[in-house]
PDB file of N, CA and C in Angstrom:
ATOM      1  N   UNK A   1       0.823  -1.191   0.000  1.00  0.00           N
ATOM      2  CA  UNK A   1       0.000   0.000   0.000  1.00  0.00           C
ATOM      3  C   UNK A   1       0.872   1.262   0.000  1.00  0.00           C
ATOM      4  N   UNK A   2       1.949   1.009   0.783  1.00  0.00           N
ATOM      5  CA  UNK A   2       2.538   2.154   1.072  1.00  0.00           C
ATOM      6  C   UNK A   2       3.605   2.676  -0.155  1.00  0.00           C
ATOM      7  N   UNK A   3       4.283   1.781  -0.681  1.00  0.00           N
ATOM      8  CA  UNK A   3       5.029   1.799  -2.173  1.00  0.00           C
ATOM      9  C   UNK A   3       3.924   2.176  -3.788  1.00  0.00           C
ATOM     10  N   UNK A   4       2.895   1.878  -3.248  1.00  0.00           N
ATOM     11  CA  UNK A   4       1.678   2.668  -4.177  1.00  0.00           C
ATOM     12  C   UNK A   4       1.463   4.080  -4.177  1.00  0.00           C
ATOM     13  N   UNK A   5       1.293   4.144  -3.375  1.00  0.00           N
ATOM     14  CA  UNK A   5       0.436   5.699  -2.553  1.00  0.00           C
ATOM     15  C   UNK A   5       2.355   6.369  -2.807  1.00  0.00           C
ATOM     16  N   UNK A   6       3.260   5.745  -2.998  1.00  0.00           N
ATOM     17  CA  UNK A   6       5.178   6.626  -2.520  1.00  0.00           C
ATOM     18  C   UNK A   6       5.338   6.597  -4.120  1.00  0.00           C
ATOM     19  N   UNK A   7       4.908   5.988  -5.480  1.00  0.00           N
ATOM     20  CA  UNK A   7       4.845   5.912  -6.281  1.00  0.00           C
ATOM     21  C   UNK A   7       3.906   6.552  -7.141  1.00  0.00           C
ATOM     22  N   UNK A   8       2.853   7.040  -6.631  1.00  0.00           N
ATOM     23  CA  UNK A   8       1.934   7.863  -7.154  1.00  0.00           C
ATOM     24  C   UNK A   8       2.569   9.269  -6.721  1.00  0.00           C
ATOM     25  N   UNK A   9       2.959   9.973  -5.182  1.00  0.00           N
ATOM     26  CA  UNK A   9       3.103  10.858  -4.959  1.00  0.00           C
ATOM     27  C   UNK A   9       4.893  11.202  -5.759  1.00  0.00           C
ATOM     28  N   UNK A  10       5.469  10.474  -6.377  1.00  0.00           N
ATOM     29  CA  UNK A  10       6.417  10.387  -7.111  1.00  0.00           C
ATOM     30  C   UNK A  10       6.258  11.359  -8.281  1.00  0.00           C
ATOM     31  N   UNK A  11       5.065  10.649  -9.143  1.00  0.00           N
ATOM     32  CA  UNK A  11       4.492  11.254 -10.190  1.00  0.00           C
ATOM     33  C   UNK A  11       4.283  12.398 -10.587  1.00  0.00           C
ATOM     34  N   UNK A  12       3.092  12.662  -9.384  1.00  0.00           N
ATOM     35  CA  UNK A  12       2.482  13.644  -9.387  1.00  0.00           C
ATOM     36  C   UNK A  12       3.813  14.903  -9.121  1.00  0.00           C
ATOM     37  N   UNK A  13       4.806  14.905  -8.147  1.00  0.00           N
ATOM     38  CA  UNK A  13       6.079  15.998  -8.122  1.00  0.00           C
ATOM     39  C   UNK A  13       6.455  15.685  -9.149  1.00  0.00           C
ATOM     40  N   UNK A  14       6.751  14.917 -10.051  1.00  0.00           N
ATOM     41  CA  UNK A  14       7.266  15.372 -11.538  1.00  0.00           C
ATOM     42  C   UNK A  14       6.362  16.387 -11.743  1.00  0.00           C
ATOM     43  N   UNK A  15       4.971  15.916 -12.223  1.00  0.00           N
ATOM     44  CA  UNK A  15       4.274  16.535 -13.277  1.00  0.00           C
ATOM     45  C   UNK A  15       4.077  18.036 -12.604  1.00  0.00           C
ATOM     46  N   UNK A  16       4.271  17.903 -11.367  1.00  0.00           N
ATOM     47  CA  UNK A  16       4.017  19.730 -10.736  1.00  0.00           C
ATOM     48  C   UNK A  16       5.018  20.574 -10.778  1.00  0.00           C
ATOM     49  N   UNK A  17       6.685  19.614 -10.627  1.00  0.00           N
ATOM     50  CA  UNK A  17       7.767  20.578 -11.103  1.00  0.00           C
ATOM     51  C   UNK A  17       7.387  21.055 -12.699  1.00  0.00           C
ATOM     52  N   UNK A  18       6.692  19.999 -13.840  1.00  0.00           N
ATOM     53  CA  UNK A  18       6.961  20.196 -15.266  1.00  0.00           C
ATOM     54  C   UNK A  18       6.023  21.514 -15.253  1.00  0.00           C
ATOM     55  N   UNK A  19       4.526  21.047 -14.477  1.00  0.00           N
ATOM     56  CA  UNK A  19       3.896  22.694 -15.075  1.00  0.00           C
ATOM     57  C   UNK A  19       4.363  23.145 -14.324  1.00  0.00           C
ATOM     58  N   UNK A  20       5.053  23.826 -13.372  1.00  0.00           N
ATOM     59  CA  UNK A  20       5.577  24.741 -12.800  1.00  0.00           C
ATOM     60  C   UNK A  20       6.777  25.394 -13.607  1.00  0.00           C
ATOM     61  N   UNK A  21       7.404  25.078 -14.413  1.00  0.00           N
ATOM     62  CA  UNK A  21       8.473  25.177 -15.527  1.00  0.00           C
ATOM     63  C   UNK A  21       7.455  25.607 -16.597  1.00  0.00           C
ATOM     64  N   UNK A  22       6.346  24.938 -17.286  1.00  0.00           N
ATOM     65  CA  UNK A  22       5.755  25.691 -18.377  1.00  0.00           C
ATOM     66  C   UNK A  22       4.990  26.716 -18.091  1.00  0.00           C
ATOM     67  N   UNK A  23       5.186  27.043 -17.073  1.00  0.00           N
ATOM     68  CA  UNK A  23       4.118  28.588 -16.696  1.00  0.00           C
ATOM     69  C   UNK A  23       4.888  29.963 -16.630  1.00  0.00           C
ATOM     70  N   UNK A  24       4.402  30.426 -17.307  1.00  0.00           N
ATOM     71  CA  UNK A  24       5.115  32.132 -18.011  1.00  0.00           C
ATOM     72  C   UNK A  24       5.185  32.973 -16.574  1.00  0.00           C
ATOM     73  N   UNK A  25       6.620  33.136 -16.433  1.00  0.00           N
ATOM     74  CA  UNK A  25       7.017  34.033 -15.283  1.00  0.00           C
ATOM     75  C   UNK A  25       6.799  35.345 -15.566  1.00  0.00           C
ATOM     76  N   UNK A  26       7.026  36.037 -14.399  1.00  0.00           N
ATOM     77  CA  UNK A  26       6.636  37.401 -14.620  1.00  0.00           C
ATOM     78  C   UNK A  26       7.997  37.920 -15.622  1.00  0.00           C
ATOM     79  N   UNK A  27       8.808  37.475 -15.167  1.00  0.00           N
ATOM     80  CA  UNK A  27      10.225  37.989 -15.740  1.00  0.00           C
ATOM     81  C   UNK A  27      10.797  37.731 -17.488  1.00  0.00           C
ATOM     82  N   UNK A  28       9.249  36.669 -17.676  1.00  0.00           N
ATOM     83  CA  UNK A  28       9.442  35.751 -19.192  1.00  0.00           C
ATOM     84  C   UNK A  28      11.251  34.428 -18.857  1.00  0.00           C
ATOM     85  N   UNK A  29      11.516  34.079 -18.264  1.00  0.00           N
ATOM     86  CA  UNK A  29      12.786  33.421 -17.736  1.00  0.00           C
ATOM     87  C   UNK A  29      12.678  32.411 -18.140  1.00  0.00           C
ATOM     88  N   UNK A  30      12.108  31.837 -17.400  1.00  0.00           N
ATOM     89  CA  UNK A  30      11.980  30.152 -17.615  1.00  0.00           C
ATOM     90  C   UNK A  30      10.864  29.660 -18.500  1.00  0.00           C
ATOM     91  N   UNK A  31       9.763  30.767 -18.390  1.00  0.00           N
ATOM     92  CA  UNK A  31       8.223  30.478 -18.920  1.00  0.00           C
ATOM     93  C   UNK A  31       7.991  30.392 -20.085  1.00  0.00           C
ATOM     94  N   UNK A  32       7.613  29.119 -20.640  1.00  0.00           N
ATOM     95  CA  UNK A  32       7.256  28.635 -22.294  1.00  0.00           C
ATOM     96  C   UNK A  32       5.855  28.681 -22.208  1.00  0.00           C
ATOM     97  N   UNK A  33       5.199  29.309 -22.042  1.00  0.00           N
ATOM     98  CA  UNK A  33       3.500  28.969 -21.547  1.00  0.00           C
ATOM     99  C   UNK A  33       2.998  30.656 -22.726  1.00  0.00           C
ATOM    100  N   UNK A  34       3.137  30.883 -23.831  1.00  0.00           N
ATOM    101  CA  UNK A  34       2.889  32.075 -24.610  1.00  0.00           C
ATOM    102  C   UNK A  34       3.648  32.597 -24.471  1.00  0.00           C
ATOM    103  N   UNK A  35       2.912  33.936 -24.878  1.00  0.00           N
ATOM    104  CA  UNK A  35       4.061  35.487 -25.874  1.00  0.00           C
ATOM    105  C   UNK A  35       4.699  34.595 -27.434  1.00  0.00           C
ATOM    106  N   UNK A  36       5.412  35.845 -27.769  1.00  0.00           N
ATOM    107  CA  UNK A  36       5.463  36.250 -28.529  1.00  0.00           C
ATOM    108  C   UNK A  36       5.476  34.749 -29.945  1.00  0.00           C
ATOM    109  N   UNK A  37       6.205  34.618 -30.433  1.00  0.00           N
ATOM    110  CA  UNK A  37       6.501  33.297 -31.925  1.00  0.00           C
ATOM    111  C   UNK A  37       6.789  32.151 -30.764  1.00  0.00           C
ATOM    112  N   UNK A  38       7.472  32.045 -29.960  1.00  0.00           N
ATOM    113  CA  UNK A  38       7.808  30.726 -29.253  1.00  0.00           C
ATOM    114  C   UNK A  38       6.321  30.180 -28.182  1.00  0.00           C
ATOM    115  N   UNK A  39       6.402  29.537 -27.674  1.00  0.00           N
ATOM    116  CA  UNK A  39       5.934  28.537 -26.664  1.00  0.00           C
ATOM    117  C   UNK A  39       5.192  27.758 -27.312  1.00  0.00           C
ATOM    118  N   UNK A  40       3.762  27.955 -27.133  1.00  0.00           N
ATOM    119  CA  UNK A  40       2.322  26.694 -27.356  1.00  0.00           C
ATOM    120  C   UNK A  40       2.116  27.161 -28.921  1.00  0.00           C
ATOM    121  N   UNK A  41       2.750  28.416 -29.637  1.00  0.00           N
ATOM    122  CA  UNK A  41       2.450  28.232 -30.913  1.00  0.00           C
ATOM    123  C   UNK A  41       0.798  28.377 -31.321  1.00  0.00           C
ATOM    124  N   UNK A  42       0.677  29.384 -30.764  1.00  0.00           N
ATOM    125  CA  UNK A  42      -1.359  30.164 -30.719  1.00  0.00           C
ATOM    126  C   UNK A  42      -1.801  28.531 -30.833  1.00  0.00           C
ATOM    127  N   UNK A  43      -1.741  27.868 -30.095  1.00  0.00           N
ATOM    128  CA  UNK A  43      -2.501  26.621 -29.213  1.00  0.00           C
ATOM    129  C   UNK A  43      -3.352  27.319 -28.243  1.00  0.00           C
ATOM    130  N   UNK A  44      -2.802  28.143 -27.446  1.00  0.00           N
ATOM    131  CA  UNK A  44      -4.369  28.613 -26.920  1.00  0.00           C
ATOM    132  C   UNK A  44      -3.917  29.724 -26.466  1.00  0.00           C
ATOM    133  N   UNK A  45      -4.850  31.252 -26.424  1.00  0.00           N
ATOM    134  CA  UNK A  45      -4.791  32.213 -25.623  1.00  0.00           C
ATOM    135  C   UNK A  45      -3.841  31.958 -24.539  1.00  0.00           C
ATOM    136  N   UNK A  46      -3.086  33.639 -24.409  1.00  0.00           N
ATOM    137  CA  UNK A  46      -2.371  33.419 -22.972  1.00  0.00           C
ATOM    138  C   UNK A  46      -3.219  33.793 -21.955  1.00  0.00           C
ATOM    139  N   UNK A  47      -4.479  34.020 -21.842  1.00  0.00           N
ATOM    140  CA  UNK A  47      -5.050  33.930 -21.040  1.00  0.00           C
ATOM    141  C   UNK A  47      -5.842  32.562 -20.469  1.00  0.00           C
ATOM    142  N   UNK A  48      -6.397  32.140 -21.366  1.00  0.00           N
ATOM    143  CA  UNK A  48      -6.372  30.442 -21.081  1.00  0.00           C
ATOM    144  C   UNK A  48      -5.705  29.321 -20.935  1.00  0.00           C
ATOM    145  N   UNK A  49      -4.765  29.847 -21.326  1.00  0.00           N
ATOM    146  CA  UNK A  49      -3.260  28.835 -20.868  1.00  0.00           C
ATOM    147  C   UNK A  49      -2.648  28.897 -19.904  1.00  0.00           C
ATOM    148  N   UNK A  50      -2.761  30.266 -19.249  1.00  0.00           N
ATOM    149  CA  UNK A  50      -3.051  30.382 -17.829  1.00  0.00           C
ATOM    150  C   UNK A  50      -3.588  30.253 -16.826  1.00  0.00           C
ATOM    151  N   UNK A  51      -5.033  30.504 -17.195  1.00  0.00           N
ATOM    152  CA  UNK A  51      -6.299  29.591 -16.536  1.00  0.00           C
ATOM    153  C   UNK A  51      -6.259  28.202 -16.227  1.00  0.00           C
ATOM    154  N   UNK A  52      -5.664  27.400 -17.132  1.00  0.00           N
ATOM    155  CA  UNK A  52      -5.341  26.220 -17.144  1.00  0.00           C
ATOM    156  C   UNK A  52      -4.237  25.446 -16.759  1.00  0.00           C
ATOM    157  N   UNK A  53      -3.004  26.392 -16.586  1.00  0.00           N
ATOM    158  CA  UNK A  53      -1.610  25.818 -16.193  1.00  0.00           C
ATOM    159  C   UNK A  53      -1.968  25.999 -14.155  1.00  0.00           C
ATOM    160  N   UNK A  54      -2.640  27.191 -14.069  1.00  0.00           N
ATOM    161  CA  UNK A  54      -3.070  27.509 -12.978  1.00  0.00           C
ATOM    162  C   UNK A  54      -3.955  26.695 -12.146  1.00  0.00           C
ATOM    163  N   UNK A  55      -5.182  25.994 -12.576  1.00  0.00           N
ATOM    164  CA  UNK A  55      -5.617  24.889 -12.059  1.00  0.00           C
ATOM    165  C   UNK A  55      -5.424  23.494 -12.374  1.00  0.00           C
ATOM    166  N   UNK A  56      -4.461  23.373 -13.258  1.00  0.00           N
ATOM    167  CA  UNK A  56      -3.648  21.992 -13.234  1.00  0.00           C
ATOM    168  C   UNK A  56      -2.884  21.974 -12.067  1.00  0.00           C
ATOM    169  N   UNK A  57      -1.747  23.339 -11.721  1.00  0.00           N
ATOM    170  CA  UNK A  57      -1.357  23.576 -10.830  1.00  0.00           C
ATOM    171  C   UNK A  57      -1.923  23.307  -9.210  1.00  0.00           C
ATOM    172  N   UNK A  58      -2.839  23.538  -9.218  1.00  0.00           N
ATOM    173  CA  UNK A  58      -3.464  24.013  -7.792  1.00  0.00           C
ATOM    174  C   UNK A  58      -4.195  22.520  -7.422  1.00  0.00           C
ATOM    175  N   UNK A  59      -4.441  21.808  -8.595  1.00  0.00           N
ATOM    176  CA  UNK A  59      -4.931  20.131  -8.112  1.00  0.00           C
ATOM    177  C   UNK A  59      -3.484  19.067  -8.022  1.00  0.00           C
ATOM    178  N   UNK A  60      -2.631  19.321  -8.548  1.00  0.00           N
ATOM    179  CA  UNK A  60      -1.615  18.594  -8.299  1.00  0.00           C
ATOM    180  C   UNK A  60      -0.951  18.990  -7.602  1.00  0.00           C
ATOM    181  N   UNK A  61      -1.520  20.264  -6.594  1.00  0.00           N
ATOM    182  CA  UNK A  61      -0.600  20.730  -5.347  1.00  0.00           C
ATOM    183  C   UNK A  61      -1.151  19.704  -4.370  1.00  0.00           C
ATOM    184  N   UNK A  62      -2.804  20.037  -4.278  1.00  0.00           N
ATOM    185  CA  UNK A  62      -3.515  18.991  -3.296  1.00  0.00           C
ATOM    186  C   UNK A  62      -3.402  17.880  -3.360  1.00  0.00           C
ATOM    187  N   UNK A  63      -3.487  17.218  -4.630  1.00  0.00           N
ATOM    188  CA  UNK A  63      -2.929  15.883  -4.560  1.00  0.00           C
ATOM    189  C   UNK A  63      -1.744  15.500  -4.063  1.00  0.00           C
ATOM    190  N   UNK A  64      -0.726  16.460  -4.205  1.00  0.00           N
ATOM    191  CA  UNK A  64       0.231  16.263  -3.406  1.00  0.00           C
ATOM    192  C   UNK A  64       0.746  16.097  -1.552  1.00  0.00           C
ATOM    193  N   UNK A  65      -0.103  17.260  -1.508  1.00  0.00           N
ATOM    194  CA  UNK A  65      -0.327  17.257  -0.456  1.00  0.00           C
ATOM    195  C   UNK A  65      -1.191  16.045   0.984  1.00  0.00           C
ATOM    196  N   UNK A  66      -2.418  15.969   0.064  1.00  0.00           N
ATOM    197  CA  UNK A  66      -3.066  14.195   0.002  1.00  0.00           C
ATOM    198  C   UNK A  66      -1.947  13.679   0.509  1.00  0.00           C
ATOM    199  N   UNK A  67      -0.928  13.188  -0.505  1.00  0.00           N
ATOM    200  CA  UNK A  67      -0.652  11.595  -0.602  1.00  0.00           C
ATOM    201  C   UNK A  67       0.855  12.303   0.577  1.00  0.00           C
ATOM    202  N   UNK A  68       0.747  13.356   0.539  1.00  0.00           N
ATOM    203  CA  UNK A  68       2.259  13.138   1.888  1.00  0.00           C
ATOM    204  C   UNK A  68       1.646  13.284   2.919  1.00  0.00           C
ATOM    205  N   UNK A  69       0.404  13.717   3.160  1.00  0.00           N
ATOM    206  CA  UNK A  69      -0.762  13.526   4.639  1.00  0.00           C
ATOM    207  C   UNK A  69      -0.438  12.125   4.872  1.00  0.00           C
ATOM    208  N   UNK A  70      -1.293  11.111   3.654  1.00  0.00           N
ATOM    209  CA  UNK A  70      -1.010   9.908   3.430  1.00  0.00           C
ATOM    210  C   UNK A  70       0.125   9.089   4.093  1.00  0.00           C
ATOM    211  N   UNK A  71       1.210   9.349   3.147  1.00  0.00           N
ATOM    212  CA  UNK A  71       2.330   8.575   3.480  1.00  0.00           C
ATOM    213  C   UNK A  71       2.514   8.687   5.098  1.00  0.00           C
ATOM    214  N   UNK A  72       2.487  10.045   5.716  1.00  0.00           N
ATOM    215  CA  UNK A  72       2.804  10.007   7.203  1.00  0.00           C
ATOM    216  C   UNK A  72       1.952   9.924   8.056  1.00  0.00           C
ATOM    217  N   UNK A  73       0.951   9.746   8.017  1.00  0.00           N
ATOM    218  CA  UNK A  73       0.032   9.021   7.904  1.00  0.00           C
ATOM    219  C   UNK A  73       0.304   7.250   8.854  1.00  0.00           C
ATOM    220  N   UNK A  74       0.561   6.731   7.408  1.00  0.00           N
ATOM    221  CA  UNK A  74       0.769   5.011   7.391  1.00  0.00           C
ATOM    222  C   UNK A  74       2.535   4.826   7.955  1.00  0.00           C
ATOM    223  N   UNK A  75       3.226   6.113   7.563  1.00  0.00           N
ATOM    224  CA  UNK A  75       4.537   5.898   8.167  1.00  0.00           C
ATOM    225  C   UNK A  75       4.371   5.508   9.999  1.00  0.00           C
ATOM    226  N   UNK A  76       3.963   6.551  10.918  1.00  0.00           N
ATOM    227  CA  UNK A  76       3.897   6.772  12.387  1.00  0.00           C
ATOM    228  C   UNK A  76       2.446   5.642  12.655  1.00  0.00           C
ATOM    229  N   UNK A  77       1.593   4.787  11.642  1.00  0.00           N
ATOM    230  CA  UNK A  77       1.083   3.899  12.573  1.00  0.00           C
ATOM    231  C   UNK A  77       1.449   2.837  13.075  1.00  0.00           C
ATOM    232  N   UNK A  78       2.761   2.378  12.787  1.00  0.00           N
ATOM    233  CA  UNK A  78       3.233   0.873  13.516  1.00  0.00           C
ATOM    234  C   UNK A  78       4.207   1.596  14.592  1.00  0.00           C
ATOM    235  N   UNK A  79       4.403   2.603  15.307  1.00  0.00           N
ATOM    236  CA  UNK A  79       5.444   3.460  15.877  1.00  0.00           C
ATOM    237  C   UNK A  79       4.334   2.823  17.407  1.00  0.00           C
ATOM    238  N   UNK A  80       5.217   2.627  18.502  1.00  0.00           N
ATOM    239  CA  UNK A  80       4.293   2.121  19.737  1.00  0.00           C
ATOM    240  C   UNK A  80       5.014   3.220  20.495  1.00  0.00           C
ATOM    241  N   UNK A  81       4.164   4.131  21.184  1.00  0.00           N
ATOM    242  CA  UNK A  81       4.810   5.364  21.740  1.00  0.00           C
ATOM    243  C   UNK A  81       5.005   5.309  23.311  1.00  0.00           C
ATOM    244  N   UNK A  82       6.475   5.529  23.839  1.00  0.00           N
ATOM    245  CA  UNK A  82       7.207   5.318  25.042  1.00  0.00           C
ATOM    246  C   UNK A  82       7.340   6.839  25.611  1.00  0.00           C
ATOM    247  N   UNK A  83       7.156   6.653  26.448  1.00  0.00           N
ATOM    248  CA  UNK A  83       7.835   7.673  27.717  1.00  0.00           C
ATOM    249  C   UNK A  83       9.236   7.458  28.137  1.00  0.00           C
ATOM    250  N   UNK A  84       9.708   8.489  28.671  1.00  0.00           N
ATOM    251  CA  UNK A  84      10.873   8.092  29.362  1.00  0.00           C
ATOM    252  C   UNK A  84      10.614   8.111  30.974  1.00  0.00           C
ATOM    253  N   UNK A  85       9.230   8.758  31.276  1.00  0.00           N
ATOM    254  CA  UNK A  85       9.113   8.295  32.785  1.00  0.00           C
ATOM    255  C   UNK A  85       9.009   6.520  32.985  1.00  0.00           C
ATOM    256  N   UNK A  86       8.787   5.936  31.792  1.00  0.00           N
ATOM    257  CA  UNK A  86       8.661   4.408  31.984  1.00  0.00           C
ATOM    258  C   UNK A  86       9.483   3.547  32.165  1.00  0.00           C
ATOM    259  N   UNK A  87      10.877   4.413  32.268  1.00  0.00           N
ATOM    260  CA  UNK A  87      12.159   3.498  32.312  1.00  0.00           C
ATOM    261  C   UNK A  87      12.308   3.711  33.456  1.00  0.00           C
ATOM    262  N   UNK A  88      12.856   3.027  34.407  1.00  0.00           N
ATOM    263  CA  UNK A  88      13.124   2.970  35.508  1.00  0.00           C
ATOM    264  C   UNK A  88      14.167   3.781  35.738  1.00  0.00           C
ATOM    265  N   UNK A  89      14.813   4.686  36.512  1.00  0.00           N
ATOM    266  CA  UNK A  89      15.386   5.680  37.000  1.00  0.00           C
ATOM    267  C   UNK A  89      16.676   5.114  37.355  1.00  0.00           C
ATOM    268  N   UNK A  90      18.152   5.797  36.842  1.00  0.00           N
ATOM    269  CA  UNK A  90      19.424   5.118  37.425  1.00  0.00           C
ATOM    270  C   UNK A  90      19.668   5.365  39.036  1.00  0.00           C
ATOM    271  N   UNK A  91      20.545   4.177  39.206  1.00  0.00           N
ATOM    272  CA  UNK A  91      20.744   4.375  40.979  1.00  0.00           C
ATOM    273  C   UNK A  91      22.245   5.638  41.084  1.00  0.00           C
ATOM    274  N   UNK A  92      21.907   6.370  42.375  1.00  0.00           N
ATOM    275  CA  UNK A  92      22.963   7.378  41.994  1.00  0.00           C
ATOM    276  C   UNK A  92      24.128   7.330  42.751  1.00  0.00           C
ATOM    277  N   UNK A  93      24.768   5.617  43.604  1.00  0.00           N
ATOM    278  CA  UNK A  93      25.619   4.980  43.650  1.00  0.00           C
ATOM    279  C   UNK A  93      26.348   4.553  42.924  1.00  0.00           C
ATOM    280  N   UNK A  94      26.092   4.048  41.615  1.00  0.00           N
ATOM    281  CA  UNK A  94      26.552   3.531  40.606  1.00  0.00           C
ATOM    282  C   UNK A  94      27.125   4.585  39.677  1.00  0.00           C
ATOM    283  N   UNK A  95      28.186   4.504  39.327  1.00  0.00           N
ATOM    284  CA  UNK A  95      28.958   5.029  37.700  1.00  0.00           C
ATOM    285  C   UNK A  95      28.856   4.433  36.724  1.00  0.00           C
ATOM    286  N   UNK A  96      28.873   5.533  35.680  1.00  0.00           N
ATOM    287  CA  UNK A  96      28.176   4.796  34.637  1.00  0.00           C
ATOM    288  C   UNK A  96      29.526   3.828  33.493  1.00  0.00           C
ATOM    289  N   UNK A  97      28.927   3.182  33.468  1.00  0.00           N
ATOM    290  CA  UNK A  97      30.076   2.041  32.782  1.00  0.00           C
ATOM    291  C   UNK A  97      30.613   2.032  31.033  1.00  0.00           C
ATOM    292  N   UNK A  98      31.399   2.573  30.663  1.00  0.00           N
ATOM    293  CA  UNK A  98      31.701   2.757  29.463  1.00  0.00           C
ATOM    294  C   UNK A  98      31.173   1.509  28.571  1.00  0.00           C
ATOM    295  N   UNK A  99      30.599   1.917  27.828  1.00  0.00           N
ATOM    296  CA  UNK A  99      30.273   0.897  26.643  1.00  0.00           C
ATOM    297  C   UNK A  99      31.386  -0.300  26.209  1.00  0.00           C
ATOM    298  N   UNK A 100      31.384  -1.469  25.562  1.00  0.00           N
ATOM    299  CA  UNK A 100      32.293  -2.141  25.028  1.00  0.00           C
ATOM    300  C   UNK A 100      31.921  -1.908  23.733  1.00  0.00           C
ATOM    301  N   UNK A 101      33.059  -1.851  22.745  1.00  0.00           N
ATOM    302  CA  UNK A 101      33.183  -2.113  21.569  1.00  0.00           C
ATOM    303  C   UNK A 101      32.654  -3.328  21.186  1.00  0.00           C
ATOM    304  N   UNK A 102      31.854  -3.145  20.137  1.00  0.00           N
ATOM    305  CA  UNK A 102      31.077  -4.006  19.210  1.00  0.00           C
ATOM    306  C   UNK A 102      32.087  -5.226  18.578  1.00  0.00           C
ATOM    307  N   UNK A 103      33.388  -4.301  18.372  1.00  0.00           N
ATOM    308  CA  UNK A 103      33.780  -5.000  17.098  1.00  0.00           C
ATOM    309  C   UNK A 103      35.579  -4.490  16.817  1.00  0.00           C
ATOM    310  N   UNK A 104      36.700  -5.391  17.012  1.00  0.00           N
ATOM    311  CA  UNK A 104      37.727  -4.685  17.166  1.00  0.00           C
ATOM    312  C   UNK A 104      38.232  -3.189  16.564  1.00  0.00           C
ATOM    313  N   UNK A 105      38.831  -2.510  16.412  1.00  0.00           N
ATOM    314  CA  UNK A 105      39.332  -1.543  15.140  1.00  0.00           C
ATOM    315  C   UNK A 105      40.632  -2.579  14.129  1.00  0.00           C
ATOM    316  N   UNK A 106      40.019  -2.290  12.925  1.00  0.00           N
ATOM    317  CA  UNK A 106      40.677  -2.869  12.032  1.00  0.00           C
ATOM    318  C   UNK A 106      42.019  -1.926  12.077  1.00  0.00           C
ATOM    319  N   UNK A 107      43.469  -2.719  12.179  1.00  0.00           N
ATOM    320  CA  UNK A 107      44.904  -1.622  11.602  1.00  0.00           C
ATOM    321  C   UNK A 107      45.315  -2.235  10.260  1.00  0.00           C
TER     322      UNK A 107
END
């Protein structure tokens, strides 16, 4: 379920970086979305190509948003949540004992 829902929300950030790249900046920079002889090639008004890059935009934000609700979501439900008042308290006779090495150091 969870490699579905991490594979869809995959997608969908492509396709929102791509229209986010075809949408005409204020600055004309990056934006292939109309003006002048280049972009969509009078495929459609720059006013409707805006209209439209704009709510392509704004549903593949939510969808995005969705599926990372989602993912964290299904991530934190197998998580079994601890206190640290539940550990029993060190005695304050005792020093604390340096760890042992796991595992020699290789020379």
């Amino acid at each position: 379920m969870t490699t579905v829902i991490l594979v869809i929300h995959l997608m969908i950030a492509i396709a929102l970086v791509g229209l986010v790249l075809i949408q005409r900046s204020e600055g004309g920079a990056l934006g292939m979305g109309g003006g002048g002889g280049g972009g969509m090639g009078g495929f459609m008004t720059g006013r409707s190509a805006a209209n439209l890059l704009t709510r392509a935009t704004a549903i593949l934000a939510a969808c995005f948003f969705v599926t990372s609700l989602t993912l964290a979501i299904l991530a934190s439900g197998n998580r079994e949540t601890r206190s640290i008042l539940d550990a029993p308290a060190p005695t304050a006779g005792e020093p604390a004992k340096p760890s042992e090495p796991s595992a020699p150091l290789a020379k």
